[in-house]
C-alpha atoms as a PDB file:
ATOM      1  CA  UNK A   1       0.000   0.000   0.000  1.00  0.00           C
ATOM      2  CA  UNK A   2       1.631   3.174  -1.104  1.00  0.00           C
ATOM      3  CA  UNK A   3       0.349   6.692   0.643  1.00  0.00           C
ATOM      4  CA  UNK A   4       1.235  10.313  -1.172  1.00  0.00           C
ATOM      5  CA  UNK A   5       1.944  13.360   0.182  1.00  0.00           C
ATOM      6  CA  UNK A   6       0.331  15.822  -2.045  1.00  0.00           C
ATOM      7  CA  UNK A   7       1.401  19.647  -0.953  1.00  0.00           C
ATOM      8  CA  UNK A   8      -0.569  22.456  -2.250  1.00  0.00           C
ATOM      9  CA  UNK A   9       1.162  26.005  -2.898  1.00  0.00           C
ATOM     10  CA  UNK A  10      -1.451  28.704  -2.457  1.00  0.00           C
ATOM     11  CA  UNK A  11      -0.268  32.419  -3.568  1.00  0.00           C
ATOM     12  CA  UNK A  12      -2.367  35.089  -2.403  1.00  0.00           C
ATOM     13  CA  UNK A  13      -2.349  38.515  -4.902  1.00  0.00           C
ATOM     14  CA  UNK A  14      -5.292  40.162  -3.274  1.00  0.00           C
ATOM     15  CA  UNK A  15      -8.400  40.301  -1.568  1.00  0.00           C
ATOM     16  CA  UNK A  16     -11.342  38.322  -3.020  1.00  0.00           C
ATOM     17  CA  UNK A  17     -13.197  41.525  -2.984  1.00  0.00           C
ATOM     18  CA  UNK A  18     -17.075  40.703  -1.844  1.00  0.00           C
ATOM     19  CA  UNK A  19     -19.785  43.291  -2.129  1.00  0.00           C
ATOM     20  CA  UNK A  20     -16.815  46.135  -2.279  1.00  0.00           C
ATOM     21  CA  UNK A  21     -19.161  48.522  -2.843  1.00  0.00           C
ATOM     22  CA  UNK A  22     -20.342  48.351   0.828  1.00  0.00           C
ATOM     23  CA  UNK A  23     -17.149  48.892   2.315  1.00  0.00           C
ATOM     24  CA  UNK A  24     -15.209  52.212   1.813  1.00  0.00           C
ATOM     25  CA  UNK A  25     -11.702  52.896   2.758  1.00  0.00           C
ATOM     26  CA  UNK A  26     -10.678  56.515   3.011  1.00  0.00           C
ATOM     27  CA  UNK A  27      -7.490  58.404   4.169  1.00  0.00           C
ATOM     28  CA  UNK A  28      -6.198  61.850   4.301  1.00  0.00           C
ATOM     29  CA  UNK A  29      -2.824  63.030   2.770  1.00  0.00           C
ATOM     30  CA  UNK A  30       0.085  61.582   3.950  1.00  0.00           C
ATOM     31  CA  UNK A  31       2.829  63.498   5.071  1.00  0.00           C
ATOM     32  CA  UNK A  32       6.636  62.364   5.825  1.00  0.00           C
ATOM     33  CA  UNK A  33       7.583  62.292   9.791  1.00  0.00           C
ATOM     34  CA  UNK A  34       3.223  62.535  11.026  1.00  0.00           C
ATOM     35  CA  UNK A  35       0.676  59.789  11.509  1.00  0.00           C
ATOM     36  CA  UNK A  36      -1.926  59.128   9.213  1.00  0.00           C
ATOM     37  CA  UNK A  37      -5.177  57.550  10.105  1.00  0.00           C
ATOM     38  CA  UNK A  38      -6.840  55.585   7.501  1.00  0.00           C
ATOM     39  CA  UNK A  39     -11.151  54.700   7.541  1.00  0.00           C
ATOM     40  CA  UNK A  40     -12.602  52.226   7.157  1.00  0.00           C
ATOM     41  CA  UNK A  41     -16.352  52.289   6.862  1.00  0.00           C
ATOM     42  CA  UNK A  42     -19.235  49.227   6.370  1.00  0.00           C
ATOM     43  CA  UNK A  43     -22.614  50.658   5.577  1.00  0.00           C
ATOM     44  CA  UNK A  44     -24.354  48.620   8.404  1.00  0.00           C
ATOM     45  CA  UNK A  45     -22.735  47.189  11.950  1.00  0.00           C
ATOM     46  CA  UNK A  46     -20.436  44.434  11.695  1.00  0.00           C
ATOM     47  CA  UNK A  47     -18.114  41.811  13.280  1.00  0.00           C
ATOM     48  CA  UNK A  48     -15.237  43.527  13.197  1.00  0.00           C
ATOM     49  CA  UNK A  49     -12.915  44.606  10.244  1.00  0.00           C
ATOM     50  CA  UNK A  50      -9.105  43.267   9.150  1.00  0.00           C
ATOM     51  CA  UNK A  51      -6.367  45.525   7.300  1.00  0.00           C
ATOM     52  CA  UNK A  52      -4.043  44.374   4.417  1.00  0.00           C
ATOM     53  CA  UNK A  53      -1.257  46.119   2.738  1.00  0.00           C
ATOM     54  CA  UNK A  54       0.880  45.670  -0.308  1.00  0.00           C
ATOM     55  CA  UNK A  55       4.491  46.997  -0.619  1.00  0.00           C
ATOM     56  CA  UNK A  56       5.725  49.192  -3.387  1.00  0.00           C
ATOM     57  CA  UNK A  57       8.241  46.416  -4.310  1.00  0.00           C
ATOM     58  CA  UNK A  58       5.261  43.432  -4.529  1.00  0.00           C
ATOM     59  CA  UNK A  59       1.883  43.155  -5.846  1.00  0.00           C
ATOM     60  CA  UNK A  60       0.793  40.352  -2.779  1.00  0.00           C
ATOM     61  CA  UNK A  61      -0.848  41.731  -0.097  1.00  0.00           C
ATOM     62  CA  UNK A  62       0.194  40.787   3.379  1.00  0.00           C
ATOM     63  CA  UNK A  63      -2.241  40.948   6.604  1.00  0.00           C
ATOM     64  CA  UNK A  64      -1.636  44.045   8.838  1.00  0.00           C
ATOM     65  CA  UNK A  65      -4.452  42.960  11.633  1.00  0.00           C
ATOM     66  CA  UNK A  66      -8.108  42.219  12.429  1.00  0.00           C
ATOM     67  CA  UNK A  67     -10.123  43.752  14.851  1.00  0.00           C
ATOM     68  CA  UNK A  68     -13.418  42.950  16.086  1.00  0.00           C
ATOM     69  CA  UNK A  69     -15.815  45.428  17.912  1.00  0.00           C
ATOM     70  CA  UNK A  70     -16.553  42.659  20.738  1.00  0.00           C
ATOM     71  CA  UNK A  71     -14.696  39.702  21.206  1.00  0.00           C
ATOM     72  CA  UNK A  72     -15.054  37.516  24.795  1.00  0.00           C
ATOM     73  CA  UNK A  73     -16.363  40.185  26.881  1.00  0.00           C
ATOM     74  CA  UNK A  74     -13.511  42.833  25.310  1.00  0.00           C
ATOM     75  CA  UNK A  75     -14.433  45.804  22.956  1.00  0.00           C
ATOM     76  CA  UNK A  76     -12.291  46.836  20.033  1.00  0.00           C
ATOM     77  CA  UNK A  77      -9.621  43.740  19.824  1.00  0.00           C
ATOM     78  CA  UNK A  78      -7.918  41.429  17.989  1.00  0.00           C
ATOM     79  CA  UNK A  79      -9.674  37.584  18.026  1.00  0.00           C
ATOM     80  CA  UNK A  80      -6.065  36.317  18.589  1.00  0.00           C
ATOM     81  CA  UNK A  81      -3.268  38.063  19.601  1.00  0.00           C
ATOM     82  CA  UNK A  82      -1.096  37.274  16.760  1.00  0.00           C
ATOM     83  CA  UNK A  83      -3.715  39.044  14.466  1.00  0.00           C
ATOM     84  CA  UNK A  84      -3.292  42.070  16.495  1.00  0.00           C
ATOM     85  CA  UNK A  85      -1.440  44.745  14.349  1.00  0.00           C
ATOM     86  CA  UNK A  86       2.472  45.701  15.414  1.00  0.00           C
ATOM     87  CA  UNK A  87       1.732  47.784  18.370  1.00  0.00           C
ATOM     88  CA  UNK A  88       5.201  49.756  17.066  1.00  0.00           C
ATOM     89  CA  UNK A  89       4.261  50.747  13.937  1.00  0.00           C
ATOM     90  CA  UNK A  90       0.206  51.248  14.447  1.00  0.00           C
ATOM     91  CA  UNK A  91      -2.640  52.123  16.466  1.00  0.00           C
ATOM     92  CA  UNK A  92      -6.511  51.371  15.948  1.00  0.00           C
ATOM     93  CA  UNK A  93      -9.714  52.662  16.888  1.00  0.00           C
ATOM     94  CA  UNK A  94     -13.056  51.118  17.028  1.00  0.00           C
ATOM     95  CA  UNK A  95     -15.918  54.644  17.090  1.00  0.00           C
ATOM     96  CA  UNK A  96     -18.541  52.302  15.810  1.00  0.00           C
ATOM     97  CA  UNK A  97     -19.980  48.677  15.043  1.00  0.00           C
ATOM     98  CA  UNK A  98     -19.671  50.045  11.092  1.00  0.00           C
ATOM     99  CA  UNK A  99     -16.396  51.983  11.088  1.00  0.00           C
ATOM    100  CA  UNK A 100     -12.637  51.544  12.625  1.00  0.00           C
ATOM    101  CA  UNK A 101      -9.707  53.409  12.158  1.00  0.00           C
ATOM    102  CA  UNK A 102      -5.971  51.895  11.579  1.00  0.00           C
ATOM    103  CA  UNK A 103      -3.264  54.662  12.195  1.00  0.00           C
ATOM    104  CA  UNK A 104       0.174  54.511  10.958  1.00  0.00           C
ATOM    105  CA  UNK A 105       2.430  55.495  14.185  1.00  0.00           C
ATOM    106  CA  UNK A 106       5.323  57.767  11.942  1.00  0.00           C
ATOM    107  CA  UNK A 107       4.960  57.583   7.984  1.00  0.00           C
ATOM    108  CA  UNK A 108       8.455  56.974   6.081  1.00  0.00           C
ATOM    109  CA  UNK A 109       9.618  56.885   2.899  1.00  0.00           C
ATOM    110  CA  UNK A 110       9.416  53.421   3.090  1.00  0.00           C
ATOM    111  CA  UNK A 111       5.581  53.807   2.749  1.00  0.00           C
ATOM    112  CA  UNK A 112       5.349  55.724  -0.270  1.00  0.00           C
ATOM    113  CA  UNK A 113       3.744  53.607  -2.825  1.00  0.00           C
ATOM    114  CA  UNK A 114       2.014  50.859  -0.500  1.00  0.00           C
ATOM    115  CA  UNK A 115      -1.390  49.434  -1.635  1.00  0.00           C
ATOM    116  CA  UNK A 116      -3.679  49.259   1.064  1.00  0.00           C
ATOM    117  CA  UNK A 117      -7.243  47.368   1.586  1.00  0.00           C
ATOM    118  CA  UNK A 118      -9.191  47.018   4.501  1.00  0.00           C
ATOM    119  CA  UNK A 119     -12.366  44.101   4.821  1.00  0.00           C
ATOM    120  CA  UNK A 120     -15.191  44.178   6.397  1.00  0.00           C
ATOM    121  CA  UNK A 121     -16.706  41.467   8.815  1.00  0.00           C
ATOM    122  CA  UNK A 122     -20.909  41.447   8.262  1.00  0.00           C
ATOM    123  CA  UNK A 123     -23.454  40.131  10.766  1.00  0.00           C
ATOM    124  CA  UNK A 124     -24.520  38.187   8.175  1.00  0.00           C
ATOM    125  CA  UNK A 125     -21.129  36.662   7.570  1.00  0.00           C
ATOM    126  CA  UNK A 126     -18.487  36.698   4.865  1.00  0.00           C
ATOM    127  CA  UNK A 127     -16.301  39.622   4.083  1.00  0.00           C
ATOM    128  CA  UNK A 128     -16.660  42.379   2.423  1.00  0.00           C
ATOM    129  CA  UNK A 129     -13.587  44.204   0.962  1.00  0.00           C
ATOM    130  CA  UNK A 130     -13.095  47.843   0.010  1.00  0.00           C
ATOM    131  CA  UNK A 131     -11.459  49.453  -2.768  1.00  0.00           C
ATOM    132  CA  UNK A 132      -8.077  49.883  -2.152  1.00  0.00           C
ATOM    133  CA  UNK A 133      -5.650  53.564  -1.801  1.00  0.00           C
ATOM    134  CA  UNK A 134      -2.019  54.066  -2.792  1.00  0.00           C
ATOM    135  CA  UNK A 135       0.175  56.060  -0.282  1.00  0.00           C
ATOM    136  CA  UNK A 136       1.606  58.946  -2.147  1.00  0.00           C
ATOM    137  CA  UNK A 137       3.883  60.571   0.955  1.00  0.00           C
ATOM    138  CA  UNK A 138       4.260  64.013   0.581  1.00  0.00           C
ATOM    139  CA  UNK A 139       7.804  65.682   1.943  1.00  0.00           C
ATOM    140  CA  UNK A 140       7.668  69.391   2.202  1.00  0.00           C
ATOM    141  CA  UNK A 141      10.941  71.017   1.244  1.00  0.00           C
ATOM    142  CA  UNK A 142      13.019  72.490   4.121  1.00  0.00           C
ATOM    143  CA  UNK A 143      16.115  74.254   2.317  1.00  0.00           C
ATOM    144  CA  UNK A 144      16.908  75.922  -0.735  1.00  0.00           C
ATOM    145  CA  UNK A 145      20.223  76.434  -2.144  1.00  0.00           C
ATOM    146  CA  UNK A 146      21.379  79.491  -4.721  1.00  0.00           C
ATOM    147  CA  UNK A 147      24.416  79.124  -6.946  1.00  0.00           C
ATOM    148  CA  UNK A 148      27.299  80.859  -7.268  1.00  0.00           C
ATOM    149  CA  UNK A 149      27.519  80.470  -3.917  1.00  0.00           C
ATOM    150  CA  UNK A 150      28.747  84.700  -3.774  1.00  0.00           C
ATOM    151  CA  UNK A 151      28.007  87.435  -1.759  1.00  0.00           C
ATOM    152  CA  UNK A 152      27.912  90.434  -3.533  1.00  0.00           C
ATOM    153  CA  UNK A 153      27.941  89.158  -6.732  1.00  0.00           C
ATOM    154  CA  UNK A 154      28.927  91.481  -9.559  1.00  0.00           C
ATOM    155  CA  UNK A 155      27.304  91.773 -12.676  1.00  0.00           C
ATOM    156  CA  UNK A 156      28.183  93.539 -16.170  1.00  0.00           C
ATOM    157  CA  UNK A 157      25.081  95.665 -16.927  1.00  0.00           C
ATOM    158  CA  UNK A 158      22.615  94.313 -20.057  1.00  0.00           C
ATOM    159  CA  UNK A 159      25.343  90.985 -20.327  1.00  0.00           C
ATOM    160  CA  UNK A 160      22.622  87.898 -19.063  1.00  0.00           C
ATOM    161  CA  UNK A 161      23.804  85.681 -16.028  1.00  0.00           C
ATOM    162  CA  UNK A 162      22.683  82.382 -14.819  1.00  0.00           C
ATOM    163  CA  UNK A 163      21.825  81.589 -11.557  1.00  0.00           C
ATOM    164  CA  UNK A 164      20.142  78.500 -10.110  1.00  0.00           C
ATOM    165  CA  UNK A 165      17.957  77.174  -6.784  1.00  0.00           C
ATOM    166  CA  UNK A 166      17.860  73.822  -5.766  1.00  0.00           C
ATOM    167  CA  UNK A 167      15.925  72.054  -2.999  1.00  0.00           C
ATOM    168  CA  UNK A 168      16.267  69.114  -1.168  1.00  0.00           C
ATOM    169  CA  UNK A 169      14.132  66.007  -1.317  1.00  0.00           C
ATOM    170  CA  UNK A 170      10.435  67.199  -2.045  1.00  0.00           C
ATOM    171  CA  UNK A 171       7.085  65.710  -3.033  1.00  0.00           C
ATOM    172  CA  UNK A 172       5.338  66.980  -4.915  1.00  0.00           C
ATOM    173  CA  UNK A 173       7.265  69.212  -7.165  1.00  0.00           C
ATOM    174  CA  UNK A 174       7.904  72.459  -5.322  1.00  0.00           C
ATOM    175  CA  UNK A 175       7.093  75.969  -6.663  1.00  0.00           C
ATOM    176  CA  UNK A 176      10.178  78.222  -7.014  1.00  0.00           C
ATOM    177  CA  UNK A 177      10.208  82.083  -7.738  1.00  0.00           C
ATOM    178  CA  UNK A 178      12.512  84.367  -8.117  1.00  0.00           C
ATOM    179  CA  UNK A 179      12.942  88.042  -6.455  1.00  0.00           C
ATOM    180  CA  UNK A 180      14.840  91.337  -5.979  1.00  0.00           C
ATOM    181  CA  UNK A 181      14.772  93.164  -3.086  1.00  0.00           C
ATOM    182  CA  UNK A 182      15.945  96.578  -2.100  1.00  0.00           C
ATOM    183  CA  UNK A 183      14.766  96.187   1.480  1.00  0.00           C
ATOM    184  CA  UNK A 184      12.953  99.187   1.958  1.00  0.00           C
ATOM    185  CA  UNK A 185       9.884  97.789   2.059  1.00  0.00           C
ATOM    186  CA  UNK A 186       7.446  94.617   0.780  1.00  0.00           C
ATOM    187  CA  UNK A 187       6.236  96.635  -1.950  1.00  0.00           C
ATOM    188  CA  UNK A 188       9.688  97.168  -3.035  1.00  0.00           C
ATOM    189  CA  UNK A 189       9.942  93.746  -3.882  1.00  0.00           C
ATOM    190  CA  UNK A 190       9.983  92.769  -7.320  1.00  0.00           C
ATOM    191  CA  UNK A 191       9.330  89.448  -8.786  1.00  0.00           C
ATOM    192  CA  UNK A 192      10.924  87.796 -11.350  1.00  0.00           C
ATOM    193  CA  UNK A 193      10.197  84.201 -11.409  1.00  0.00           C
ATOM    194  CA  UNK A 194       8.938  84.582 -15.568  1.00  0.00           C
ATOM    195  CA  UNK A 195      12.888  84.524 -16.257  1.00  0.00           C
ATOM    196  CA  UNK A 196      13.165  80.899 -14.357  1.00  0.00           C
ATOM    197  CA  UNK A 197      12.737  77.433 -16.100  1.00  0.00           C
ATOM    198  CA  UNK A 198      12.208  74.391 -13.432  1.00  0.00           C
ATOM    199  CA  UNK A 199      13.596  71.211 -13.649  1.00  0.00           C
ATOM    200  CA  UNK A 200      12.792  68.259 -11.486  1.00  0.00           C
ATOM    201  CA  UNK A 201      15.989  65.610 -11.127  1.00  0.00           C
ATOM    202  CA  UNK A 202      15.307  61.855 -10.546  1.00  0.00           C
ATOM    203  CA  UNK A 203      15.703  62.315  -6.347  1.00  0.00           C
ATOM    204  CA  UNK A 204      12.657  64.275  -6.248  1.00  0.00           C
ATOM    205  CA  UNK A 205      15.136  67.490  -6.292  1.00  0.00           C
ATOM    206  CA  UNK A 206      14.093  70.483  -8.148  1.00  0.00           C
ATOM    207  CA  UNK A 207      16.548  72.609  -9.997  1.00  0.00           C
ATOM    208  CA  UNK A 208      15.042  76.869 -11.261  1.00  0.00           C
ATOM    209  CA  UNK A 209      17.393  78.451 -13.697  1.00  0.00           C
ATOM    210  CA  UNK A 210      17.267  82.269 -13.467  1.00  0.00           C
ATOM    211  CA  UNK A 211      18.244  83.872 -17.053  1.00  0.00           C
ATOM    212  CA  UNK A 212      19.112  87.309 -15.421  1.00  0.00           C
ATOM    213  CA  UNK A 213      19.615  90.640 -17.250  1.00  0.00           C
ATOM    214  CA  UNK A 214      21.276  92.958 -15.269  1.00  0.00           C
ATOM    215  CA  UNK A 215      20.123  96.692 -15.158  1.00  0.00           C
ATOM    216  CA  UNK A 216      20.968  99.990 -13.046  1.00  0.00           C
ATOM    217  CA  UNK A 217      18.029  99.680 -11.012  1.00  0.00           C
ATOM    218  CA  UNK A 218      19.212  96.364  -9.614  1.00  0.00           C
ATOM    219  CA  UNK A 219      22.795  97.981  -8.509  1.00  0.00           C
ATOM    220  CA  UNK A 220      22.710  97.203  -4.689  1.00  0.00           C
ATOM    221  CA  UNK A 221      19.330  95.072  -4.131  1.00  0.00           C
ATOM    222  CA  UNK A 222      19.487  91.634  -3.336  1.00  0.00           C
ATOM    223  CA  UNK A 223      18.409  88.302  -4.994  1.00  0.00           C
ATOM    224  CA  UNK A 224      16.820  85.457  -3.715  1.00  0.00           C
ATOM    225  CA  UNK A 225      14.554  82.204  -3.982  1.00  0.00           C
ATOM    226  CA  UNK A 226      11.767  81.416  -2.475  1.00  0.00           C
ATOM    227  CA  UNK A 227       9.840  78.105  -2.613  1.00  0.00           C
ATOM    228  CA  UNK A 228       6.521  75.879  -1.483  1.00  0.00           C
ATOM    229  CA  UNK A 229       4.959  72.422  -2.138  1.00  0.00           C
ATOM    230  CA  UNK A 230       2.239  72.651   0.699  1.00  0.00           C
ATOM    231  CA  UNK A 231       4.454  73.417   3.640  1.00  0.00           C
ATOM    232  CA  UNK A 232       6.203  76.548   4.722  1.00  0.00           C
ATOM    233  CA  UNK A 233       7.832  78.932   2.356  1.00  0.00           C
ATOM    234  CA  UNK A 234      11.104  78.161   2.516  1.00  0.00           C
ATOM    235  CA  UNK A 235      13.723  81.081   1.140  1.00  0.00           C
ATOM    236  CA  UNK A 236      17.409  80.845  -0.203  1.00  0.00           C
ATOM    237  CA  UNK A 237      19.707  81.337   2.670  1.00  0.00           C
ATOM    238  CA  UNK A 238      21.843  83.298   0.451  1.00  0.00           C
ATOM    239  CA  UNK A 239      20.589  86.604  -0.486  1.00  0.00           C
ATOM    240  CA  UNK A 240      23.533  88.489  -2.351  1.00  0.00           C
ATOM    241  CA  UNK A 241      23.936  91.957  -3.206  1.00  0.00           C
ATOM    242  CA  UNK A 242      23.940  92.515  -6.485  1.00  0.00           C
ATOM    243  CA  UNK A 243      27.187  95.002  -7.599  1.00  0.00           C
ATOM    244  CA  UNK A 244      25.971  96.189 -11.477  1.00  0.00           C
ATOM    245  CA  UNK A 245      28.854  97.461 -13.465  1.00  0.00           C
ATOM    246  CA  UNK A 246      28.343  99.608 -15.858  1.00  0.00           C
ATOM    247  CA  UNK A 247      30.532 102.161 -18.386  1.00  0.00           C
ATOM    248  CA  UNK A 248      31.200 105.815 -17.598  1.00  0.00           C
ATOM    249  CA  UNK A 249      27.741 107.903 -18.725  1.00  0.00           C
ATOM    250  CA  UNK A 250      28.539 110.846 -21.474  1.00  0.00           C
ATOM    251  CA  UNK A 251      30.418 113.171 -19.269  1.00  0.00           C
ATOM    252  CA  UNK A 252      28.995 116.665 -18.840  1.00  0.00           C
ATOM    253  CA  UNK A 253      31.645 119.537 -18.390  1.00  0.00           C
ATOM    254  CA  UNK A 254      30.764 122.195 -15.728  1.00  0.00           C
ATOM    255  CA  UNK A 255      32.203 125.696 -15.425  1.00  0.00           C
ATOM    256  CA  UNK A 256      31.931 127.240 -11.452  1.00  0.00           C
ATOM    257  CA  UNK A 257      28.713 125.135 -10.921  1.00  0.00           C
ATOM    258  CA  UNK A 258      26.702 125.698 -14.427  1.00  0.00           C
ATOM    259  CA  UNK A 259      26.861 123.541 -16.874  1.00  0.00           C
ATOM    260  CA  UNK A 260      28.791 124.426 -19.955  1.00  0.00           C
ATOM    261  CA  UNK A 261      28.696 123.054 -23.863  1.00  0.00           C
ATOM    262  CA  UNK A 262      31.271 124.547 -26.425  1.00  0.00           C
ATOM    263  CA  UNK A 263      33.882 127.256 -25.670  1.00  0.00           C
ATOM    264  CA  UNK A 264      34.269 129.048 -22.647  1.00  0.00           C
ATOM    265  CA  UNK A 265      34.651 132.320 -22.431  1.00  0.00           C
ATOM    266  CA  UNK A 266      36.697 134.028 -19.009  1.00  0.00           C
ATOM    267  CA  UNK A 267      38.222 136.804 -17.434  1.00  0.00           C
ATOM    268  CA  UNK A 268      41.481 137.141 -17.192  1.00  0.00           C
ATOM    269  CA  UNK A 269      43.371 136.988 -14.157  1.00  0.00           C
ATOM    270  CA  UNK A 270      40.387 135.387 -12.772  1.00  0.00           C
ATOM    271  CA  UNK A 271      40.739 131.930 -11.150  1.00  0.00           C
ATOM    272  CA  UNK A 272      37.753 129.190 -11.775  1.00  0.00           C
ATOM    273  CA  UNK A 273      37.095 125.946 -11.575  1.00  0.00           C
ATOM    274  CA  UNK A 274      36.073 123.447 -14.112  1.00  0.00           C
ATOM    275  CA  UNK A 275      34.554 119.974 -13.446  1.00  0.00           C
ATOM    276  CA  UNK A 276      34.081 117.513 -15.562  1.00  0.00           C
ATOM    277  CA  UNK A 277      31.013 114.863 -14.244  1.00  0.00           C
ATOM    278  CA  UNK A 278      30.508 111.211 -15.601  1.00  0.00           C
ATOM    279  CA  UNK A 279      28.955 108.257 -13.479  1.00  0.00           C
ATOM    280  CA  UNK A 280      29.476 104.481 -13.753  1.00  0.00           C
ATOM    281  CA  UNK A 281      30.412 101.693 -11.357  1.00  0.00           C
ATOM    282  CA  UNK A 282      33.002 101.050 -10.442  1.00  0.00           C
ATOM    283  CA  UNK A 283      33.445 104.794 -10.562  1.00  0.00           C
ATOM    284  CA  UNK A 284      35.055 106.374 -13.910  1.00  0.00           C
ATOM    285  CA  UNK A 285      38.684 108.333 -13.150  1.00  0.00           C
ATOM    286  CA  UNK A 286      39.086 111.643 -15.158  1.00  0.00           C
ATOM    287  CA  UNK A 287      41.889 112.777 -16.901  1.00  0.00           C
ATOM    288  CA  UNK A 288      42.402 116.676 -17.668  1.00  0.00           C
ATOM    289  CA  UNK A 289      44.634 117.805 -20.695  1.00  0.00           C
ATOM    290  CA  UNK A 290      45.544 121.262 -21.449  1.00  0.00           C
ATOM    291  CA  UNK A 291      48.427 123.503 -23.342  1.00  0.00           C
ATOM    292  CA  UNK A 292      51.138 122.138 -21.254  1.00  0.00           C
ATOM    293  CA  UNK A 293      50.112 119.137 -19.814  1.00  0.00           C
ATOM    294  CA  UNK A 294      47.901 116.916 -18.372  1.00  0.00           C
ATOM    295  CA  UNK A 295      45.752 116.468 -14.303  1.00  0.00           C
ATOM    296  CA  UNK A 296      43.716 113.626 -13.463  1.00  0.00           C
ATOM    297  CA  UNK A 297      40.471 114.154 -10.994  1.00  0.00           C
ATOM    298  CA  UNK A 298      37.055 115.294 -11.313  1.00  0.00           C
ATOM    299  CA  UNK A 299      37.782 119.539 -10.582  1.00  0.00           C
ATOM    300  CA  UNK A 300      39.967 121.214 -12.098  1.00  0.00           C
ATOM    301  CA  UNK A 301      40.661 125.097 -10.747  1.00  0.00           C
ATOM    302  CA  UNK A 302      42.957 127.715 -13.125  1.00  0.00           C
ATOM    303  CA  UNK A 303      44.430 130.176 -10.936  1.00  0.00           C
ATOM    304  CA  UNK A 304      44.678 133.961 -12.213  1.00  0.00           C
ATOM    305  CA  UNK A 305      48.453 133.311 -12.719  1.00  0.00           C
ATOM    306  CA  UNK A 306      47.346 130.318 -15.426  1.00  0.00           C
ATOM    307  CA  UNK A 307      48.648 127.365 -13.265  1.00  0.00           C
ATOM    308  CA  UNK A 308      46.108 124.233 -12.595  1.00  0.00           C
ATOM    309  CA  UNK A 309      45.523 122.894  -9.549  1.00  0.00           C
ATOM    310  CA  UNK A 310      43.404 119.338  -9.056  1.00  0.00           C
ATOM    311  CA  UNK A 311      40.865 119.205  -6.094  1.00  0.00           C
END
């Protein structure tokens, strides 16, 4: 007489979702570091309800816990205590025959992407699974970094210059803008964030490109970043004055005060003084030439006796 073992493999890829209609499982957003609290609603008073999850890295789902509402004597517990959820990672809450709540302790990264189900136990027996959520974990931003890392920073007037922000690990995509500030007060503050273009890297890091254009107006404000993606705003930590450089304007030649174009006519054996007035930065040096040589300086003063003196 010959006996056979016969071993049966059973894989388990989900649920076998029964009257899911009934059975509604709902959850806020999740966000990196906080609990979240996941619902799970029956739409009449049950047994009890049990809580399933997938990873990001499988498509089986794996059995968190069951609870029932009333089980020997007891209110809100597990049947058995090995179907009790990990008391480290989770919590659970019983406010009704027809709902529970299942609350994960301290969301991680590790979460983000998990497939989760909840079921149902009826009065009238079976179970009854929901439709089941995806954890998207949000991460709010908490720095943001501006390259070249200089403070001041000078710039050649009307010649375009790059500058970039980058965050750290975000989700979703932050907003980034772009402003200049000459601190005198919020109105002052102008914003610039058309000249940007955002890109988001592979490590959920998000890179704005500034395309600046330098102009007078800018000579000593300050440029910075600012960003968002549902938290705080966060701002650049570097917020460098911007030094504009720019050519000497057309000079303008003054005679005693007054301003003078063509010859010049004086009185001899007078003295006066002549100034010649040009602005750019860095600021433009001045160079005098006359019948017998040259001065260098903004004034210029001709005694009576003909000599020059520079002041």
């Amino acid at each position: 007489m010959r006996i056979y073992l016969i071993w049966i493999c059973v894989i388990w890829d989900g649920p076998n979702e029964t009257n899911a209609q009934n059975t509604t499982l709902s959850l806020p957003s999740a966000f990196l570091g906080f609990q979240l609290s996941m619902s799970c609603e029956f739409t009449e008073a049950t047994l009890g309800f049990t809580w399933v999850r997938s990873s990001n890295s499988t498509a089986f789902f794996t059995s968190v816990g069951s609870i029932y509402n009333v089980f020997s004597g007891s209110q809100c517990v597990p049947p058995d205590p090995e179907l009790a959820p990990n008391p480290s990672l989770y919590s659970f809450s019983c406010p009704s025959t027809s709902r529970q709540t299942l609350t994960i302790k301290n969301v991680t990264l590790g979460n983000h992407g998990e497939r989760w189900q909840c079921g149902a136990f009826p009065l009238s027996g079976g179970r009854s699974y929901s439709n089941y959520v995806i954890l998207s974990i949000l991460v709010h931003i908490s720095k943001l970094e501006m390259s070249p890392n200089v403070d001041p920073v000078s710039l050649i007037v009307n010649q375009s210059a790059q500058f970039t922000c980058t965050s750290d690990f975000g989700r979703p995509t932050p907003f980034v803008y772009w402003f200049i500030d000459d601190k005198t007060n919020k109105e002052s503050i102008i914003n610039i964030t058309t000249l940007s273009v955002i890109t988001t890297l592979s490590e959920n890091a998000t890179i704005s490109t500034l395309a600046f254009m330098p102009s007078k107006t800018y000579h000593n404000m300050r440029l910075y970043c600012s960003g968002n993606n549902g938290g705080p705003t966060v701002s650049s930590s570097l917020k460098p004055l911007l030094n504009i450089l720019f050519g000497p304007t057309q000079h303008e030649f003054n005679y005693n005060g007054s301003m003078v174009a063509g010859s010049l006519a004086v009185l001899s054996g007078m003295s006066f003084l002549l100034t010649c007035k040009s602005s750019g930065n860095p600021p433009p040096a001045f160079t005098w030439t006359y019948p017998g040589g040259t001065a260098t300086g903004e004034n210029l003063v001709i005694s009576r006796k003909g000599s020059t003196t520079r002041r």
